[in-house]
N, C-alpha and C. Protein backbone atom coordinates (compact mmCIF):
# COMPACT_ATOMS: atom_id res chain seq x y z
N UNK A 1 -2.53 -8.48 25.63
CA UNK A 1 -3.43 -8.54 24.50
C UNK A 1 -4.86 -8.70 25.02
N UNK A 2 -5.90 -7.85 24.53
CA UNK A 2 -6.78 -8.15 25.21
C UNK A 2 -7.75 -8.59 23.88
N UNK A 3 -9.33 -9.04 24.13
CA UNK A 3 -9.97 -9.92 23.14
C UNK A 3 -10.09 -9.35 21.86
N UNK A 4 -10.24 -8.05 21.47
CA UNK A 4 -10.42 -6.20 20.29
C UNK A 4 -9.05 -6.72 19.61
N UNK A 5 -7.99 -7.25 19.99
CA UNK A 5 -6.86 -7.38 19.33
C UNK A 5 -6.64 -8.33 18.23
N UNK A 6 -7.77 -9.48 18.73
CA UNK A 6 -8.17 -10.69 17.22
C UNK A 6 -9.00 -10.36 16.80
N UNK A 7 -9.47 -9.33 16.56
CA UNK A 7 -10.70 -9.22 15.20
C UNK A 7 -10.31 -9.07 14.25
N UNK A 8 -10.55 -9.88 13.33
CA UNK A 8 -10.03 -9.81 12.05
C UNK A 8 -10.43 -8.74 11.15
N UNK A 9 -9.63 -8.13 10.43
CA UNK A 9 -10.06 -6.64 9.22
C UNK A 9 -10.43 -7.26 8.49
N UNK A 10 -10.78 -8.54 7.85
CA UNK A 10 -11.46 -8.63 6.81
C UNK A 10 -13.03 -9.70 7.19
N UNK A 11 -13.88 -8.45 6.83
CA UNK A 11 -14.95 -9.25 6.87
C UNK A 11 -16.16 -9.45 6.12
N UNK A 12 -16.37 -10.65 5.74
CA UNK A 12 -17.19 -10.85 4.28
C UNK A 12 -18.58 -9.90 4.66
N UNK A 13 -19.20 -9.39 3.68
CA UNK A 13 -20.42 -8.73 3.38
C UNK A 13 -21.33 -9.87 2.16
N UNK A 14 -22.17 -10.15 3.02
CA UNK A 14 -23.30 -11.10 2.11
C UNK A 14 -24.29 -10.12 1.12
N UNK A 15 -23.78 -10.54 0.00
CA UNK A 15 -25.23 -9.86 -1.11
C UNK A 15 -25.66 -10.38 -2.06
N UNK A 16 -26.59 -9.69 -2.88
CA UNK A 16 -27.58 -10.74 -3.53
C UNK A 16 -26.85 -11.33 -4.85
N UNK A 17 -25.46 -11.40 -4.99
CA UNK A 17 -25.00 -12.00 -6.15
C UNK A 17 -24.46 -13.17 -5.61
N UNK A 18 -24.28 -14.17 -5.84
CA UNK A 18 -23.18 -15.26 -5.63
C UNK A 18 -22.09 -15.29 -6.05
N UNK A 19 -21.68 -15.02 -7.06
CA UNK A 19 -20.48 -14.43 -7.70
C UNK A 19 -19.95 -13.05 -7.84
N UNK A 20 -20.34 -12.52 -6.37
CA UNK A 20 -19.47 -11.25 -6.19
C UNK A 20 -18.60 -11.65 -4.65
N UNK A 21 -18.15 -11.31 -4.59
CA UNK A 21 -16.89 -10.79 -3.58
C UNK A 21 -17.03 -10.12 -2.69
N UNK A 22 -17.47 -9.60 -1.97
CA UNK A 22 -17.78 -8.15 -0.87
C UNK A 22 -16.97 -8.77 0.54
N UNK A 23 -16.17 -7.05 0.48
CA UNK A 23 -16.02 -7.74 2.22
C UNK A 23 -15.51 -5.99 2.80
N UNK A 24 -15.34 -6.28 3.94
CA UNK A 24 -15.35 -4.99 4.76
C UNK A 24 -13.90 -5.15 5.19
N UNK A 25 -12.78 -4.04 4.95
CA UNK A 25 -11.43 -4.39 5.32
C UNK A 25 -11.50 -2.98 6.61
N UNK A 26 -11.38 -3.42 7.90
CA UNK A 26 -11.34 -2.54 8.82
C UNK A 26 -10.23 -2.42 9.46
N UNK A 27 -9.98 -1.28 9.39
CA UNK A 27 -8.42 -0.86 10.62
C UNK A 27 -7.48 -1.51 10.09
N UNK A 28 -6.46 -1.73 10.48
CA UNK A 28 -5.00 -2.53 10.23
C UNK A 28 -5.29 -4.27 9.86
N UNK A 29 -4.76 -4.08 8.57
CA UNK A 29 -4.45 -5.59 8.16
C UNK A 29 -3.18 -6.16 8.83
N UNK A 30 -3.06 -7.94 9.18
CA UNK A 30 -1.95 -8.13 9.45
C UNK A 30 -1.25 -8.99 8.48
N UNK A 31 -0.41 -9.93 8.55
CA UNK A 31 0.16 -10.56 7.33
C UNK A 31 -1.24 -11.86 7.43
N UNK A 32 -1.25 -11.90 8.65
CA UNK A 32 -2.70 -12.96 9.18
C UNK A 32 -3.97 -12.72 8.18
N UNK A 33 -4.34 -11.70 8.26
CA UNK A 33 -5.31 -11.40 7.66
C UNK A 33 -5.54 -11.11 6.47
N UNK A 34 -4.48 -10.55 5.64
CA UNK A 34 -4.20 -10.86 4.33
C UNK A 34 -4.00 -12.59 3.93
N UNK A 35 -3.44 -13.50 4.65
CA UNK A 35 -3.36 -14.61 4.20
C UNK A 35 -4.37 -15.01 3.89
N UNK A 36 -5.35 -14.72 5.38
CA UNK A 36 -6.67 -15.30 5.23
C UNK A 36 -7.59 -14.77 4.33
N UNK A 37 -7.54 -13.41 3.16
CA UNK A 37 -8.05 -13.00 2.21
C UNK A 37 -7.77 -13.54 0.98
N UNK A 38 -6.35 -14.29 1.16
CA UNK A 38 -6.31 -14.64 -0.43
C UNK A 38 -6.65 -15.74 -0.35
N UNK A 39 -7.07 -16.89 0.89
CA UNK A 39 -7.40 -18.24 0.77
C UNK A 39 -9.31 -18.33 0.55
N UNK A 40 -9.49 -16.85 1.53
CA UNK A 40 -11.27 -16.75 1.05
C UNK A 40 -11.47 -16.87 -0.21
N UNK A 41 -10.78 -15.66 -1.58
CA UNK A 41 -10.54 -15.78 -2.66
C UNK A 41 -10.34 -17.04 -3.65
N UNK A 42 -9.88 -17.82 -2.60
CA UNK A 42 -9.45 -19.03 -3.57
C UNK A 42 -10.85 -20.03 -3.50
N UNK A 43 -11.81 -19.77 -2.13
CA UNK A 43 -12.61 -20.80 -2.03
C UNK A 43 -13.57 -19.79 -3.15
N UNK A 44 -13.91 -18.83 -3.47
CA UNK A 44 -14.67 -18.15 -4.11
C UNK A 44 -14.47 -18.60 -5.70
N UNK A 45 -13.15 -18.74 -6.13
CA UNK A 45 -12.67 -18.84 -7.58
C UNK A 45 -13.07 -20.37 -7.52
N UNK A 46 -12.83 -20.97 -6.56
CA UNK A 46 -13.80 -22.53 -6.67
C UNK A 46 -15.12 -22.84 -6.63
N UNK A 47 -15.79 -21.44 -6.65
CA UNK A 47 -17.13 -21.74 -6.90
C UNK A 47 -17.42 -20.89 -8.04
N UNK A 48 -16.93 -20.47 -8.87
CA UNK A 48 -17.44 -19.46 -9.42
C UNK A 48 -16.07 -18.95 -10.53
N UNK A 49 -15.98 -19.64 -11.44
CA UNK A 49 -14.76 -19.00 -12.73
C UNK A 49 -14.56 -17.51 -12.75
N UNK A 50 -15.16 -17.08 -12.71
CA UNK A 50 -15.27 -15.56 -13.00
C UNK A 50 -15.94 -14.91 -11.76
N UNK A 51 -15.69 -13.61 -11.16
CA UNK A 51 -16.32 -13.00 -10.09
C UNK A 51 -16.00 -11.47 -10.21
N UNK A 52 -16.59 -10.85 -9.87
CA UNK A 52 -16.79 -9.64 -9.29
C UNK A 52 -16.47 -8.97 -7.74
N UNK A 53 -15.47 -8.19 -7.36
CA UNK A 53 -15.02 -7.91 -6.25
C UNK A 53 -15.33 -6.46 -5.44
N UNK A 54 -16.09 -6.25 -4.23
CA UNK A 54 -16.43 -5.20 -3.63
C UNK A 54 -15.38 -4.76 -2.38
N UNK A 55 -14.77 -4.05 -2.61
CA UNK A 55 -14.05 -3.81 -1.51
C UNK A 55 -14.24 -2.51 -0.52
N UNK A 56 -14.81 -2.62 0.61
CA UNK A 56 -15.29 -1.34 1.38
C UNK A 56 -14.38 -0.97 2.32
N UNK A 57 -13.63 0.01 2.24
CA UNK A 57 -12.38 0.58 3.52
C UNK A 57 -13.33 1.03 4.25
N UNK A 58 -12.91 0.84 5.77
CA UNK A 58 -13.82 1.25 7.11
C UNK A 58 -12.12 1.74 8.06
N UNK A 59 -11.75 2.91 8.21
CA UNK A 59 -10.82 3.25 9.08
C UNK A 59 -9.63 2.61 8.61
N UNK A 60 -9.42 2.35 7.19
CA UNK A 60 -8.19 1.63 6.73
C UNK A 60 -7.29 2.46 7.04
N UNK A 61 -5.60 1.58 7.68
CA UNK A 61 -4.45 1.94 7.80
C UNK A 61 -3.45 1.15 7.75
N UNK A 62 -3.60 0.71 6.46
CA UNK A 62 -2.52 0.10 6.29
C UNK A 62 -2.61 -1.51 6.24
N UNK A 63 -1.94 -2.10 5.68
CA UNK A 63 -1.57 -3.60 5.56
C UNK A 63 0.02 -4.10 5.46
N UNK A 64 0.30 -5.37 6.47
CA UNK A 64 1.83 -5.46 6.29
C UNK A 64 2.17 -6.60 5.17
N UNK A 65 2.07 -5.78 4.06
CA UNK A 65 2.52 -6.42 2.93
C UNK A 65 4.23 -7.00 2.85
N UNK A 66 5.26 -6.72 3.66
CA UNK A 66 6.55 -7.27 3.64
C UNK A 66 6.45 -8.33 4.56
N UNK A 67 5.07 -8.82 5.52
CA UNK A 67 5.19 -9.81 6.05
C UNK A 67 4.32 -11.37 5.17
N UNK A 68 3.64 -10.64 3.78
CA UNK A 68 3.24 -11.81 3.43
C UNK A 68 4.10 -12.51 2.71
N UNK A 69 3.89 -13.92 2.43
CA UNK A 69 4.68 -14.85 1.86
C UNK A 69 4.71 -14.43 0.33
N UNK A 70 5.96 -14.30 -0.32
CA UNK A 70 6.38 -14.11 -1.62
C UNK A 70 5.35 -14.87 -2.91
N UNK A 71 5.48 -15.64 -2.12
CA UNK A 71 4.70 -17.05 -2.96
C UNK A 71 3.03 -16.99 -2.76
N UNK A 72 2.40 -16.60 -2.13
CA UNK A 72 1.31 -16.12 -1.94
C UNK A 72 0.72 -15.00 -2.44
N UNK A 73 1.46 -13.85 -2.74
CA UNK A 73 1.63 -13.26 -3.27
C UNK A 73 1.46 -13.20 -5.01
N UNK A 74 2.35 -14.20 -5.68
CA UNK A 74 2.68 -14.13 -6.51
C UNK A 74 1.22 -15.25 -7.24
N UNK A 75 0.44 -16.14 -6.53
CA UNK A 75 -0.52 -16.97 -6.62
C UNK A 75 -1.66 -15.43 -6.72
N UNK A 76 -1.41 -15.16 -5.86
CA UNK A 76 -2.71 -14.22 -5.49
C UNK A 76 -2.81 -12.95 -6.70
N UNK A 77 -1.34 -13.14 -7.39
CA UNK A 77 -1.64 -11.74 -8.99
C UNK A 77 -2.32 -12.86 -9.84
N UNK A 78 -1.90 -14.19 -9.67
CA UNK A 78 -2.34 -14.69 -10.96
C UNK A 78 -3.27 -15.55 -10.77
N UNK A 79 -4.32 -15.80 -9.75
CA UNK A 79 -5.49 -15.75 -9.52
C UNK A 79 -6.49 -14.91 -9.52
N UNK A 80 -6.31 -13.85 -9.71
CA UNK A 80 -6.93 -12.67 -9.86
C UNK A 80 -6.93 -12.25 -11.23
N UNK A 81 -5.83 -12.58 -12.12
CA UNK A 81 -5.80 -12.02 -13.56
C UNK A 81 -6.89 -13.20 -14.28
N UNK A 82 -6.31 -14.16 -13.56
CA UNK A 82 -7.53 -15.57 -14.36
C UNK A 82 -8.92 -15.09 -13.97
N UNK A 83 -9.90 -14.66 -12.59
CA UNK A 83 -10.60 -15.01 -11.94
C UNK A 83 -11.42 -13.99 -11.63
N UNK A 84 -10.82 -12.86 -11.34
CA UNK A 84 -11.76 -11.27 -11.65
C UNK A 84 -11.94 -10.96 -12.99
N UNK A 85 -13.17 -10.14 -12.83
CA UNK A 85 -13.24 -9.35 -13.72
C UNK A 85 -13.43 -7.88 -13.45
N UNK A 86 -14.36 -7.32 -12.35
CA UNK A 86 -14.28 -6.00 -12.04
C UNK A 86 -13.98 -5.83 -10.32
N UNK A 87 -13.81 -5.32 -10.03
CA UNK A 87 -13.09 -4.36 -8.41
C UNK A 87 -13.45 -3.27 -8.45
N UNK A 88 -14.77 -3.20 -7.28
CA UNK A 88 -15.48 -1.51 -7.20
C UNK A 88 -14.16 -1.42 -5.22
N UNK A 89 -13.74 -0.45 -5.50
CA UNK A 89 -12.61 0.37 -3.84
C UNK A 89 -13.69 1.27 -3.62
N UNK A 90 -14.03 1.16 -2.16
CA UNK A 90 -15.28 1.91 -1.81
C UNK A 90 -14.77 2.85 -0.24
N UNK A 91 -14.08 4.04 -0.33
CA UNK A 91 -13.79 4.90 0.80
C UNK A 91 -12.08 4.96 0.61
N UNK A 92 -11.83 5.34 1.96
CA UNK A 92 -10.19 5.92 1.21
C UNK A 92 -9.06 5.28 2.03
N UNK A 93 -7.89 4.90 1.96
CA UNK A 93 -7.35 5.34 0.54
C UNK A 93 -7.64 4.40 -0.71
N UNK A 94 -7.67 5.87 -1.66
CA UNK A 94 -7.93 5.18 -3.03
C UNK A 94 -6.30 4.30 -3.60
N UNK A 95 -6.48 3.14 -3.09
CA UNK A 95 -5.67 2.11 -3.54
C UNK A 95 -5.71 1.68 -4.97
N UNK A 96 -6.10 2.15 -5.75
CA UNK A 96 -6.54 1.85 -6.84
C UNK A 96 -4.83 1.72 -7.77
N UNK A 97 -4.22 2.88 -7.99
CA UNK A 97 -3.34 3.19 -8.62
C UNK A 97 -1.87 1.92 -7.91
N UNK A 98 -2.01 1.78 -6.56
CA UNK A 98 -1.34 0.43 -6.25
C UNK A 98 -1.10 -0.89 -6.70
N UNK A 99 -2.53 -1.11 -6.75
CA UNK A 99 -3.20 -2.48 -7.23
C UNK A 99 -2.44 -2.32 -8.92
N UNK A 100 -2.94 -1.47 -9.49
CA UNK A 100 -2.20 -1.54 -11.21
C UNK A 100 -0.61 -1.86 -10.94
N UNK A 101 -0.02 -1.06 -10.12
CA UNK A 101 1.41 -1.14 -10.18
C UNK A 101 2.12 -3.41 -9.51
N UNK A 102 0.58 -3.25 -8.57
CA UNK A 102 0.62 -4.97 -8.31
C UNK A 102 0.98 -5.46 -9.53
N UNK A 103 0.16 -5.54 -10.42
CA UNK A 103 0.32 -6.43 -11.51
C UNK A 103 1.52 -6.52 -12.60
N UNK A 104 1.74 -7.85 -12.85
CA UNK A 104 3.07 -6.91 -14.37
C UNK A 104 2.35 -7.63 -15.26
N UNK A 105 2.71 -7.04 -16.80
CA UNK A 105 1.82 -6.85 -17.60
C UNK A 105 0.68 -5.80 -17.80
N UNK A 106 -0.24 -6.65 -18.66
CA UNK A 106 -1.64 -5.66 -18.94
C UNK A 106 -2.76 -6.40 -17.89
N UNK A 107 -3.19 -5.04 -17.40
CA UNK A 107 -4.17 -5.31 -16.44
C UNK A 107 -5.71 -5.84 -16.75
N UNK A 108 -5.86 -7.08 -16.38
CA UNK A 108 -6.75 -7.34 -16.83
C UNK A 108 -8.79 -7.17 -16.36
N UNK A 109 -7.89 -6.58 -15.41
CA UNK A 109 -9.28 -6.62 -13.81
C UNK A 109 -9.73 -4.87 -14.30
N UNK A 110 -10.56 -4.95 -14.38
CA UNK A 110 -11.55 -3.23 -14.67
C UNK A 110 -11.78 -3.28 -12.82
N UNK A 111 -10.87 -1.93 -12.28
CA UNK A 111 -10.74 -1.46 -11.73
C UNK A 111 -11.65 -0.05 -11.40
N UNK A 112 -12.20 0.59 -10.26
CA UNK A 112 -13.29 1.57 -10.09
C UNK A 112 -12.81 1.97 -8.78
N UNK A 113 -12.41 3.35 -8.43
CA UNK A 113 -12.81 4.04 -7.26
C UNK A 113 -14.03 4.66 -6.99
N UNK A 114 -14.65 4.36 -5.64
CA UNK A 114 -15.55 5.11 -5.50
C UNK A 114 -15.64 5.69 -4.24
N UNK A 115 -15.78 7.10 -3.84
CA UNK A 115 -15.99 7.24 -2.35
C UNK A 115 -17.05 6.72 -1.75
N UNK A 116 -16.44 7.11 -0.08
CA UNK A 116 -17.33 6.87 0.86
C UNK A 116 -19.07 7.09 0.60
N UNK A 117 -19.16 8.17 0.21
CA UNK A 117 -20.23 9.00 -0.04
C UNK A 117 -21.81 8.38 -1.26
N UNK A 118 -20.49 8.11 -2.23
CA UNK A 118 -20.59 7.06 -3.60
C UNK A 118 -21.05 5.48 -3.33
N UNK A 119 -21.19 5.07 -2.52
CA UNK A 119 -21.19 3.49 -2.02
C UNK A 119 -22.19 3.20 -3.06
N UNK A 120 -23.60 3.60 -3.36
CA UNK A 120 -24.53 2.84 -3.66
C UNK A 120 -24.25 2.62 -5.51
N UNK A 121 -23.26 3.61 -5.78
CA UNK A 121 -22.71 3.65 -7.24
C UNK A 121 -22.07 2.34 -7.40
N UNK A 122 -21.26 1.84 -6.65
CA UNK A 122 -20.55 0.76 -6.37
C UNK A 122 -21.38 -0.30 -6.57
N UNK A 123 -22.37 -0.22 -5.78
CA UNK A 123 -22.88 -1.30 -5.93
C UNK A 123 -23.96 -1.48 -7.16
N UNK A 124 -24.53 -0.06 -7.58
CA UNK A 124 -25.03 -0.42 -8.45
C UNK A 124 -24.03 -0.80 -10.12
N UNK A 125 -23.01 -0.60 -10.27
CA UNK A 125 -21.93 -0.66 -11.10
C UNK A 125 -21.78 -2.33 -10.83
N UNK A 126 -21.68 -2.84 -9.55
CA UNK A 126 -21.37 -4.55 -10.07
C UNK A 126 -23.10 -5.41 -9.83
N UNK A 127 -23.70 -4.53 -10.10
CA UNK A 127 -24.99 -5.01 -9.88
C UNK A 127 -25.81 -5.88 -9.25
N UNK A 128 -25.85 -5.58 -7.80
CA UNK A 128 -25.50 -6.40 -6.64
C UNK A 128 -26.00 -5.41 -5.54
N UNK A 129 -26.79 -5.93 -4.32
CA UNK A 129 -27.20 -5.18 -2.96
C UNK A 129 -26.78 -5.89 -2.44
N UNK A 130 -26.48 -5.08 -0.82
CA UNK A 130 -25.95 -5.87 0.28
C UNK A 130 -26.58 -6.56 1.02
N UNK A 131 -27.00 -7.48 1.60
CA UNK A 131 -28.05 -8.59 1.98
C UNK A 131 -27.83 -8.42 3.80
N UNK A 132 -28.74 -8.24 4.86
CA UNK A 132 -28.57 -7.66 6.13
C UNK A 132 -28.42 -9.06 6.44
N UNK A 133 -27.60 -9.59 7.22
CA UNK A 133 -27.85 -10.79 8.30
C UNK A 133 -28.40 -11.04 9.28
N UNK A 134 -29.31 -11.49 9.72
CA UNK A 134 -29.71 -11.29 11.41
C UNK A 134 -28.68 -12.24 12.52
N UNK A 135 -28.32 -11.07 13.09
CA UNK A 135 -27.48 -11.61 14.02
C UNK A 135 -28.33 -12.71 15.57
């Protein structure tokens, strides 16, 4: 294993809302890194009742969803039905039609694909810019 092998695929994107969500999901998710997305989520729903979610695919392939915990899982539909309100998917795959089949019941999260190309639609749709960090 060399050091390229712990970088985590999910990585927050700072912007000018406080109550949005943004993050950059790159390359292969692991069950690791999904865990660690629904616990970011949870510190977010503790600051903030209601939020707005940006999700940007960068070389997405995949996530091992049969390795996350059942129960985490099942927290993470119904933290999201309480706690979102919109989800802009920004590049491909358009996961969109997944995410609905996630949920049972009526979906309560206003859902948006947008391409790669499309990004700034995205952002202007949850009304929100991306804020540069200096490294």
């Amino acid at each position: 294993m060399n050091f390229l092998d712990s970088v985590p695929a999910i990585r927050r994107i700072e912007t000018s809302r406080d109550d949005l969500f943004a993050i950059d999901v790159v390359g292969h998710v692991s069950s690791a890194d999904a865990e660690n997305l629904f616990g970011l989520l949870e510190a977010a729903y503790a600051l903030h009742p209601r939020i707005d979610v940006l999700v940007r695919l960068i070389d997405h392939d995949g996530v091992d969803w049969a390795d996350v915990a059942s129960e985490t899982l099942k927290q993470g539909e119904a933290n999201a039905k309480q706690h979102v309100a919109r989800c802009a998917s920004i590049g491909e795959p358009n996961w969109i039609p997944d995410v609905q089949g996630w949920f049972s019941g009526p979906m309560p999260v206003e859902l948006r694909h947008f391409k790669a190309e499309d990004e700034q639609e995205a952002w202007q749709w949850l009304g929100a810019t991306p804020i540069d960090v200096p490294v």
